[in-house]
C-alpha atoms as a PDB file:
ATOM      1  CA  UNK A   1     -26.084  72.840  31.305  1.00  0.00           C
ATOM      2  CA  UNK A   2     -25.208  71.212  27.660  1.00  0.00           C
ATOM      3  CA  UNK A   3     -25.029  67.217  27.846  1.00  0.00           C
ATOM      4  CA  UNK A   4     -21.349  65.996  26.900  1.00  0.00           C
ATOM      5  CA  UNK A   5     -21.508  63.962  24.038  1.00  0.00           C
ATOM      6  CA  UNK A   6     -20.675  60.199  23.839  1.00  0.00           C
ATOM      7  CA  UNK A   7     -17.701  60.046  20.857  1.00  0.00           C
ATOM      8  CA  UNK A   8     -18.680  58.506  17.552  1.00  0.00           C
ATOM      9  CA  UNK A   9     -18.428  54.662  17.269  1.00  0.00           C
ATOM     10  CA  UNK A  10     -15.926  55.530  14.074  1.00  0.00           C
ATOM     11  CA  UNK A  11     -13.409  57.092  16.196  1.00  0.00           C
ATOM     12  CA  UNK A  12     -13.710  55.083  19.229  1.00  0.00           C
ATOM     13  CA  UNK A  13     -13.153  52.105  16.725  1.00  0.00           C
ATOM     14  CA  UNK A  14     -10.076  53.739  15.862  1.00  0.00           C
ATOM     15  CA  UNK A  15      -8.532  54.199  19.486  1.00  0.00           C
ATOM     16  CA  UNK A  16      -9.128  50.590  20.781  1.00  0.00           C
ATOM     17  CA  UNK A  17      -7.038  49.332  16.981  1.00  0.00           C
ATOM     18  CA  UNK A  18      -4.443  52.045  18.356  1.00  0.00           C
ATOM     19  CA  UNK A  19      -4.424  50.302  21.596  1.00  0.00           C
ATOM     20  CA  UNK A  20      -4.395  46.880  20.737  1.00  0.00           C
ATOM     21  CA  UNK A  21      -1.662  47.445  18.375  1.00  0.00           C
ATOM     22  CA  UNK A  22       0.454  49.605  20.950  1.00  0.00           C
ATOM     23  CA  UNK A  23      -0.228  46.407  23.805  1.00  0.00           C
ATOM     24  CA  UNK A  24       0.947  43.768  20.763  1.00  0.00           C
ATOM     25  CA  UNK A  25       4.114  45.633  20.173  1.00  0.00           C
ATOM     26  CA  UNK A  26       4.615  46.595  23.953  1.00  0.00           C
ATOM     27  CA  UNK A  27       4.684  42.914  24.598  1.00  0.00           C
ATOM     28  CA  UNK A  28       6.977  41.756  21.622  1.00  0.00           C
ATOM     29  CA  UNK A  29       9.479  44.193  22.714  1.00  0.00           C
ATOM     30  CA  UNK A  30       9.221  43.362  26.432  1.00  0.00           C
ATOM     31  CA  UNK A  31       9.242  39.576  25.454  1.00  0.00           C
ATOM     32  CA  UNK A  32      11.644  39.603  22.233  1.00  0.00           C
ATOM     33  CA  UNK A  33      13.065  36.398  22.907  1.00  0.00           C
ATOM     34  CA  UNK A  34      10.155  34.656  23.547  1.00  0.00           C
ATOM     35  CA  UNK A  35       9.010  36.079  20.221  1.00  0.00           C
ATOM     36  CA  UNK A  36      12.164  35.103  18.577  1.00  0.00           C
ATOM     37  CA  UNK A  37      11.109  31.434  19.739  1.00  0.00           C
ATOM     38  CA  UNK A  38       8.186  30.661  18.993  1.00  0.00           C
ATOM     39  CA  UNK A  39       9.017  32.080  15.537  1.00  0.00           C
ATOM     40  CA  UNK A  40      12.479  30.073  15.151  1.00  0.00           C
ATOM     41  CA  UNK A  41       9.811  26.759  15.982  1.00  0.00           C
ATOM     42  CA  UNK A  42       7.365  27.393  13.123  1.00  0.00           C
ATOM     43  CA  UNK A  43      10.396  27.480  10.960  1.00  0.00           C
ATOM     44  CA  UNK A  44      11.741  24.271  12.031  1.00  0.00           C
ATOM     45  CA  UNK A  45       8.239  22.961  11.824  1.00  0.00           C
ATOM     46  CA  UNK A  46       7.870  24.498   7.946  1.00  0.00           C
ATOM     47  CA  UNK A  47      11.105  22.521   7.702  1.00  0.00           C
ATOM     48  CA  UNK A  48      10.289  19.645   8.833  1.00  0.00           C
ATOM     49  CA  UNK A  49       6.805  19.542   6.389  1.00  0.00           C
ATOM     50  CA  UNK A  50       8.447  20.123   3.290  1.00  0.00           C
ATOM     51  CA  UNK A  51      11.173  17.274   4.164  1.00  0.00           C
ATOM     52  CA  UNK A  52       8.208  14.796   4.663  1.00  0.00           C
ATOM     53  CA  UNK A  53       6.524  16.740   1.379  1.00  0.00           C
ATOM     54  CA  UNK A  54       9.263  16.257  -0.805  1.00  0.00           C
ATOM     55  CA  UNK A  55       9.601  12.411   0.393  1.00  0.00           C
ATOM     56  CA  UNK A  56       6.538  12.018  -0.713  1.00  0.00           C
ATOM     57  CA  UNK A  57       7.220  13.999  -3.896  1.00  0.00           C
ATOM     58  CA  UNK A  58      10.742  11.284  -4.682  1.00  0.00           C
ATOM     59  CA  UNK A  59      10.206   8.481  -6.963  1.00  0.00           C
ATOM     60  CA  UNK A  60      12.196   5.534  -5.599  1.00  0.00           C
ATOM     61  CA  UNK A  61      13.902   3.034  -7.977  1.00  0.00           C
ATOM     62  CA  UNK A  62      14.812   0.476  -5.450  1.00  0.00           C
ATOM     63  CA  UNK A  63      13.216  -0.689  -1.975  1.00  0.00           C
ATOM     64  CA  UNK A  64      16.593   0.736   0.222  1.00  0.00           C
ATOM     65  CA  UNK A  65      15.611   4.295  -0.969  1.00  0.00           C
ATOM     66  CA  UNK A  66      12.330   4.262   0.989  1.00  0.00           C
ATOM     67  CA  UNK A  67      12.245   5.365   4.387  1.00  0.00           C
ATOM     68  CA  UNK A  68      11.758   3.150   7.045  1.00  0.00           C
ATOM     69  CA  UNK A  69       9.226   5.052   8.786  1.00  0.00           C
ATOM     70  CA  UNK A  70       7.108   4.596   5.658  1.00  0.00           C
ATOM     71  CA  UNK A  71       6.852   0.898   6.301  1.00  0.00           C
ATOM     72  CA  UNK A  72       6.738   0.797   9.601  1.00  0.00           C
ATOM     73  CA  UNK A  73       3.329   2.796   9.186  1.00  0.00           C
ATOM     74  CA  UNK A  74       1.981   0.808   5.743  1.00  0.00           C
ATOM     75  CA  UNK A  75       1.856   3.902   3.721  1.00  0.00           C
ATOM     76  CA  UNK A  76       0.248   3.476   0.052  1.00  0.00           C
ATOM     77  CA  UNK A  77       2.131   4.079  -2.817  1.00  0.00           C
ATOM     78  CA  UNK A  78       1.255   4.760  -6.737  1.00  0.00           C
ATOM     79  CA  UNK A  79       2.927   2.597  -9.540  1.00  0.00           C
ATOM     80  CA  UNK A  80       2.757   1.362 -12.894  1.00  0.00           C
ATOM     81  CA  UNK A  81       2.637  -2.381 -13.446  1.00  0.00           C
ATOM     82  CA  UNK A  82       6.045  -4.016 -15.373  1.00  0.00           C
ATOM     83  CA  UNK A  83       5.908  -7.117 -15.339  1.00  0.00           C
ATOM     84  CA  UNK A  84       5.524 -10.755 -13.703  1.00  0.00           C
ATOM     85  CA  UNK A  85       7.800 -12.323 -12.076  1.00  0.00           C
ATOM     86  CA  UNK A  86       8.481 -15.639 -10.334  1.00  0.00           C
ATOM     87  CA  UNK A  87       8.558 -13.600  -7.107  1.00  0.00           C
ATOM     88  CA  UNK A  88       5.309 -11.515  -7.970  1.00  0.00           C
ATOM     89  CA  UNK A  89       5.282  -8.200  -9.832  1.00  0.00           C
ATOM     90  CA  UNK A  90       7.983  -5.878 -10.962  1.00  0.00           C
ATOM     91  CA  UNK A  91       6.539  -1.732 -10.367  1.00  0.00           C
ATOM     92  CA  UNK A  92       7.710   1.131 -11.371  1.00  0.00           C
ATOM     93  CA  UNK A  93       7.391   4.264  -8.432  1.00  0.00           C
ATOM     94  CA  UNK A  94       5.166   7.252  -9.620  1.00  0.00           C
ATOM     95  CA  UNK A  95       5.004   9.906  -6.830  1.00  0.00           C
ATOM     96  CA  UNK A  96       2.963  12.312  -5.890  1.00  0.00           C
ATOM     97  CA  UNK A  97       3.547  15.313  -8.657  1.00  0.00           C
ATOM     98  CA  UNK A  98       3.292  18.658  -7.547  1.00  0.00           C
ATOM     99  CA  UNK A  99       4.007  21.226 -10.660  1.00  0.00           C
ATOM    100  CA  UNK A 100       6.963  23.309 -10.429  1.00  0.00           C
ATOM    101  CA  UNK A 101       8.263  21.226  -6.999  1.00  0.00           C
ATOM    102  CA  UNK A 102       8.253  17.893  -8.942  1.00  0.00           C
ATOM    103  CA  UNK A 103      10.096  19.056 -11.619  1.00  0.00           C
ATOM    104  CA  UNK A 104      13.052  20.515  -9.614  1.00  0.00           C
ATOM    105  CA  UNK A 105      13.241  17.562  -7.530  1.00  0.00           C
ATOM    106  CA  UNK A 106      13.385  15.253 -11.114  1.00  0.00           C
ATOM    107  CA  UNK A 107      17.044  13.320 -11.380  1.00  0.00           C
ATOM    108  CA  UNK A 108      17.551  13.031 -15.436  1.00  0.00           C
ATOM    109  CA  UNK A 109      19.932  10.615 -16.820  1.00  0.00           C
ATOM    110  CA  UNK A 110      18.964   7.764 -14.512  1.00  0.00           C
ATOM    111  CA  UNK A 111      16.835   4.678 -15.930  1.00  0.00           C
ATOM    112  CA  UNK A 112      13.711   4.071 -14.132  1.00  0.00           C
ATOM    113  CA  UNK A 113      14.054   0.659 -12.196  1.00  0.00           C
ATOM    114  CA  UNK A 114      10.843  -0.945 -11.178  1.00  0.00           C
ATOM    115  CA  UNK A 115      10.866  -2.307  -7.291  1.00  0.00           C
ATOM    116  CA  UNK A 116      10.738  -5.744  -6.801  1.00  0.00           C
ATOM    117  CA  UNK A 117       7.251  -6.839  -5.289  1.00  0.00           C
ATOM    118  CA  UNK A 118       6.101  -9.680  -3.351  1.00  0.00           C
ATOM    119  CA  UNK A 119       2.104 -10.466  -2.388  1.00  0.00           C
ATOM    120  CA  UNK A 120       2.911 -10.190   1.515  1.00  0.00           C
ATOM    121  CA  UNK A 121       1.376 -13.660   2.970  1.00  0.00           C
ATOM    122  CA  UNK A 122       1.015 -15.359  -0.493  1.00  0.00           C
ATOM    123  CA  UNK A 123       2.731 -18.271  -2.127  1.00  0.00           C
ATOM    124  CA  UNK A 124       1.313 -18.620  -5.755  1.00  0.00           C
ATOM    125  CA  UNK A 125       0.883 -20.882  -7.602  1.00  0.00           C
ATOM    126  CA  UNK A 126       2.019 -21.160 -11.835  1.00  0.00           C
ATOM    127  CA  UNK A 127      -1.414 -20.493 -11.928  1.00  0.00           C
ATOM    128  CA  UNK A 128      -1.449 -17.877 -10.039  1.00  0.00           C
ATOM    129  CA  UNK A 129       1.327 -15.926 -12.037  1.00  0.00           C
ATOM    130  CA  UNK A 130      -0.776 -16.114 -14.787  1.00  0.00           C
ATOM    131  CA  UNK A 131      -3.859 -15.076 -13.588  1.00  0.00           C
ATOM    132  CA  UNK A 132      -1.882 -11.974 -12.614  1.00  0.00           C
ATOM    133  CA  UNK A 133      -0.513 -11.289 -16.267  1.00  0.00           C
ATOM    134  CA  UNK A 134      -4.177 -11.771 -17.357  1.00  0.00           C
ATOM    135  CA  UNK A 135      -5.780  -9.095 -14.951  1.00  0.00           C
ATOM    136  CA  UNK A 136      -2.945  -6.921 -14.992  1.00  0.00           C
ATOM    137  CA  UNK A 137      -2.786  -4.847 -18.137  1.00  0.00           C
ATOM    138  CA  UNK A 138       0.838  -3.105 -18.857  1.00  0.00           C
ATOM    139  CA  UNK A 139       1.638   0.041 -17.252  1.00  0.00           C
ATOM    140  CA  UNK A 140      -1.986   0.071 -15.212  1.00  0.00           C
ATOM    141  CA  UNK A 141      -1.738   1.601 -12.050  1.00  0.00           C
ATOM    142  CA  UNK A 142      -1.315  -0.256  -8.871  1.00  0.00           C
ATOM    143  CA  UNK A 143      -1.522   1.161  -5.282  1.00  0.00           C
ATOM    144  CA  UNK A 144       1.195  -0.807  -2.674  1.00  0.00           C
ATOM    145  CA  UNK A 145       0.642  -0.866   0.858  1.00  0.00           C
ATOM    146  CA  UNK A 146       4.078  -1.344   2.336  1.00  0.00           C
ATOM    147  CA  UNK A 147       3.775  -4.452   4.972  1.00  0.00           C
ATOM    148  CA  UNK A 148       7.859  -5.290   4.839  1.00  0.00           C
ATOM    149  CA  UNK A 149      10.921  -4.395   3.279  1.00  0.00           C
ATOM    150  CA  UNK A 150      13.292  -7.694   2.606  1.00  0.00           C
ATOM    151  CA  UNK A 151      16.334  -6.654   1.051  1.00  0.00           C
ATOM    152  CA  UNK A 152      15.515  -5.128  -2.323  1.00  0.00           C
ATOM    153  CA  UNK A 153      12.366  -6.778  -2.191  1.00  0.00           C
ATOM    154  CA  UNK A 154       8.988  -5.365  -0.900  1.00  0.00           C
ATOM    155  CA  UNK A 155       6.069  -7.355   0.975  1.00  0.00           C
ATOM    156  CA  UNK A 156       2.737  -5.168  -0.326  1.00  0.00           C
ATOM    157  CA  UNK A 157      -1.120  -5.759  -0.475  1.00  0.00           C
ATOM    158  CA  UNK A 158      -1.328  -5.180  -4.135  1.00  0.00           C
ATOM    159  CA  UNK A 159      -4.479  -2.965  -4.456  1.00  0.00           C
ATOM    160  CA  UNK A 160      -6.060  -2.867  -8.208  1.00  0.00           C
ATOM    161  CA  UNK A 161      -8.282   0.115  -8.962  1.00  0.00           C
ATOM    162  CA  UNK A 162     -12.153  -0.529  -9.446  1.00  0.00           C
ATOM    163  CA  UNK A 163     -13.854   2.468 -10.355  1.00  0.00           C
ATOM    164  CA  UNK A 164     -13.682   5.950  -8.052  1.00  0.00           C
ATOM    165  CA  UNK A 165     -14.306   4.434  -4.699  1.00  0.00           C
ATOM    166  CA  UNK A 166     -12.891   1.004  -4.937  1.00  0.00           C
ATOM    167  CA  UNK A 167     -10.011  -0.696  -4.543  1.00  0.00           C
ATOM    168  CA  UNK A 168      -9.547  -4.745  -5.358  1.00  0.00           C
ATOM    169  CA  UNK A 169      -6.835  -6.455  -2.865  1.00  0.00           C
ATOM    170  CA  UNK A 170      -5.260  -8.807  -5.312  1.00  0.00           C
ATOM    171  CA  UNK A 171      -3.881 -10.748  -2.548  1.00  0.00           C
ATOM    172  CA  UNK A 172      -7.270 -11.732  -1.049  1.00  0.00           C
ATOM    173  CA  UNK A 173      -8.522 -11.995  -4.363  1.00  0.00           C
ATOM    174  CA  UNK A 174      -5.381 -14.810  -5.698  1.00  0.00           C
ATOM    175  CA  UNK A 175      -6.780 -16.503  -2.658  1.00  0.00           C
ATOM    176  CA  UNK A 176     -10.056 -16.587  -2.825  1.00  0.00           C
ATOM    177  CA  UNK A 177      -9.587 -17.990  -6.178  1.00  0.00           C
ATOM    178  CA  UNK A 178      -7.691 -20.974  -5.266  1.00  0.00           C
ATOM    179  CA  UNK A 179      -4.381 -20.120  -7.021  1.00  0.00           C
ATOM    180  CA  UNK A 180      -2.266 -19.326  -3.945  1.00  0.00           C
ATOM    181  CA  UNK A 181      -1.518 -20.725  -0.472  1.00  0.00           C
ATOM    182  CA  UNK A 182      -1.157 -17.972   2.313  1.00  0.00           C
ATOM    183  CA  UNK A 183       2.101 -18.120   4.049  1.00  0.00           C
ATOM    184  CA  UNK A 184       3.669 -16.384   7.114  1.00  0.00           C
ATOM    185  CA  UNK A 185       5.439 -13.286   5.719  1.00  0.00           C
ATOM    186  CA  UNK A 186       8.740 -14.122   7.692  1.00  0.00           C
ATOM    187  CA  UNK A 187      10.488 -10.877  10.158  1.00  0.00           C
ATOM    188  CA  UNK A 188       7.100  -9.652  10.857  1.00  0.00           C
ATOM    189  CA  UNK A 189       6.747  -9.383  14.428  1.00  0.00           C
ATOM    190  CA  UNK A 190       3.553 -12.422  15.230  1.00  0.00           C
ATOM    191  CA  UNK A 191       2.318 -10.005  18.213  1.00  0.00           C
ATOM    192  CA  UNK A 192       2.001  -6.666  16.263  1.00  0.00           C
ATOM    193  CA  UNK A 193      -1.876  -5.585  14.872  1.00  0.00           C
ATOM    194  CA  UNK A 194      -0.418  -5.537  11.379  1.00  0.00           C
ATOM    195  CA  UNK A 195       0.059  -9.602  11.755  1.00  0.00           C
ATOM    196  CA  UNK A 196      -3.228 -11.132  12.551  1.00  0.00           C
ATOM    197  CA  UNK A 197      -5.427  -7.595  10.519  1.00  0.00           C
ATOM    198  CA  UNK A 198      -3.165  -9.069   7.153  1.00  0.00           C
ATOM    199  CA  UNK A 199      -3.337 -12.842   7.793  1.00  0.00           C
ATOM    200  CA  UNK A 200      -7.163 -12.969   9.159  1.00  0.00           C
ATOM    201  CA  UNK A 201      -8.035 -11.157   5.732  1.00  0.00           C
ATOM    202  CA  UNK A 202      -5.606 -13.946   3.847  1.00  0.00           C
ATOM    203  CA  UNK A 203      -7.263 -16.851   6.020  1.00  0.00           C
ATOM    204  CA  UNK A 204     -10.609 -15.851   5.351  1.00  0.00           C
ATOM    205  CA  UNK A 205      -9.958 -15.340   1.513  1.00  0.00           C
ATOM    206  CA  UNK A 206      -8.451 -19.043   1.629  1.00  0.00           C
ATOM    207  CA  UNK A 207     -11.391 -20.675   3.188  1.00  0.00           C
ATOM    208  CA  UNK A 208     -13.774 -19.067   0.716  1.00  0.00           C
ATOM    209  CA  UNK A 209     -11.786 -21.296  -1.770  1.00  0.00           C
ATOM    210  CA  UNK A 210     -11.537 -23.874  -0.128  1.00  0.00           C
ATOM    211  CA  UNK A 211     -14.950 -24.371   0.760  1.00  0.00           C
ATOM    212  CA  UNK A 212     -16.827 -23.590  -2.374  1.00  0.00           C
ATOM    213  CA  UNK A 213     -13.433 -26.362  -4.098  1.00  0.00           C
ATOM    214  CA  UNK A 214     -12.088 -23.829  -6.284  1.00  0.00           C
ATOM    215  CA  UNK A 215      -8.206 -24.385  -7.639  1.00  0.00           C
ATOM    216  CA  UNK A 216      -5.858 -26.227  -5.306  1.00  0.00           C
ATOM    217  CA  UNK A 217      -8.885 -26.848  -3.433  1.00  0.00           C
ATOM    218  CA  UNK A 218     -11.060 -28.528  -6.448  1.00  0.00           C
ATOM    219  CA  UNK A 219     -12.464 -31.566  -5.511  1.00  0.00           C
ATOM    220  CA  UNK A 220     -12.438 -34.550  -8.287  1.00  0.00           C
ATOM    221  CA  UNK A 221     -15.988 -35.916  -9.440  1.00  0.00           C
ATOM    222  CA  UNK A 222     -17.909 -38.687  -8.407  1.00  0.00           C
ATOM    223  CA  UNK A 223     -17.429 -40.664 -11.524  1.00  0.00           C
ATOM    224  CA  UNK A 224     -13.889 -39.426 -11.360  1.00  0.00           C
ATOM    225  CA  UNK A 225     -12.927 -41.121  -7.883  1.00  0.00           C
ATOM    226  CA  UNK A 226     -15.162 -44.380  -9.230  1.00  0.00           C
ATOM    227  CA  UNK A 227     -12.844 -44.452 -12.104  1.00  0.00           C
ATOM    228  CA  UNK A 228      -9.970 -44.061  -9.832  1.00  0.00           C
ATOM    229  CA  UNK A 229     -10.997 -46.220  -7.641  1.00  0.00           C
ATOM    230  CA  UNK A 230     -11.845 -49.216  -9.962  1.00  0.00           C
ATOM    231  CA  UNK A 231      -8.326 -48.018 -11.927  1.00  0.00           C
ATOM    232  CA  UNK A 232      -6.382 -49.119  -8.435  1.00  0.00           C
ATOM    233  CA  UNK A 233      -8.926 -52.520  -7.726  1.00  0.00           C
ATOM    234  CA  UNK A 234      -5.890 -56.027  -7.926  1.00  0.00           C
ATOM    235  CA  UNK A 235      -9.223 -57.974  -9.643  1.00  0.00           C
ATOM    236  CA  UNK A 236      -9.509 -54.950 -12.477  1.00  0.00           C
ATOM    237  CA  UNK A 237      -5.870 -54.952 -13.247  1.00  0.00           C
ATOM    238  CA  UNK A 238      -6.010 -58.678 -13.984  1.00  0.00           C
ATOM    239  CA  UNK A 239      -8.768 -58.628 -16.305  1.00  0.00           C
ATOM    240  CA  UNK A 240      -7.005 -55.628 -17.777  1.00  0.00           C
ATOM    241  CA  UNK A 241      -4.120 -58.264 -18.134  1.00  0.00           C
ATOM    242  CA  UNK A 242      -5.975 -60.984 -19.824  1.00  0.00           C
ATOM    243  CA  UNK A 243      -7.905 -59.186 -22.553  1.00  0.00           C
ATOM    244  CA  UNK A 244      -4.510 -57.641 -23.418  1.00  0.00           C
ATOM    245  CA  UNK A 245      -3.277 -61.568 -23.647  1.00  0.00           C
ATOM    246  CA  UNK A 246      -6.488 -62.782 -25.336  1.00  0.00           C
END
């Protein structure tokens, strides 16, 4: 009696694709509004994306146009430096560009307002303003880490790019130079992480210049506190007295 032949792999390939297919489509029409579900969720997701996308795809001309969730989680954004200003720097927004999407989403006809920024847990000094117009040439690009929004006013670590893979914090760096005094940046919750991470970076930067007497913290000279000294002596200002006399 003839053996019965197994069937070749080619068509047996064929008839478990047939069946797979067959059990996919069984189940979407048995379970069509599950299917209509999970399908109506990606969409909302999809949705959802592209609203955070395109966000991150708006320049912003004043501080009420960003989003609060953006500061409450410290995102980074790009800008182009304006200016100096009593209060700290005036930047211009440059979002994220995308090719065709950034174009579409462009407003013409409106000026481009910088935002209003503040060195979050710095006071500076004169000094200190113009160190900044010194380091910071016109229209270089800044990154701003979003701390707090004050009115139309941002509180930002200022971060100055140094090559590929660095960034500069000019905050610590005003600091560590002696041209600033940290301060407590005022509505910031004192318990959160994002407190004591900023201000044990600011502390440390101050007590660099502090210790090694740099700007406010420069400490006069010997002969310089002898000549002080002898300059507030009763016995020195009389002499001083009688050869002006004589």
């Amino acid at each position: 009696m003839a053996e019965a032949r197994p069937p070749q792999d080619g068509r047996t390939d064929k008839m478990n694709s047939s069946n797979f297919i067959a059990a996919v489509s069984q189940f979407a029409d048995d379970n069509l509004t599950i299917v209509r579900s999970i399908s109506a969720g990606l969409a909302v997701a999809g949705i959802i994306i592209l609203g955070r996308s395109i966000r991150l795809l708006t320049k912003f001309k004043s501080a009420s146009e960003i989003p609060a969730q953006f500061v409450e989680k410290n995102v980074n954004l790009r800008g182009k430096v304006c200016g100096v200003t009593d209060k700290g720097l005036e930047v211009e927004h440059v979002p994220i560009r995308v090719p065709v999407l950034s174009s579409m989403l462009a407003k013409t006809g409106h000026p481009h307002a910088p935002l209003e920024v503040r060195l979050a847990g710095v006071d500076l000094t004169p000094e200190g303003r113009d160190w900044l117009g010194k380091q910071l040439t016109p229209a270089e690009t800044v990154w701003l880490q979003l701390i707090r929004r004050d009115g139309e006013t941002l509180d930002c670590l200022v971060l100055q790019n140094r090559g590929s893979m660095f960034r500069k914090c000019l905050n610590e760096e005003v600091l560590r130079l002696g041209l600033a005094r940290t301060v407590p940046i005022l509505g910031l919750d004192h318990h959160s992480r994002v407190f004591w991470r900023l201000h044990r970076r600011l502390l440390k930067a101050e007590l660099h210049a502090e210790r090694k007497g740099k700007g406010l913290w420069k400490k006069d000279s010997f002969w310089s506190r002898m000549s002080d000294a002898f300059g507030d002596n009763m016995a020195v200002r009389s002499f001083k007295r009688i050869f002006r006399w004589t």
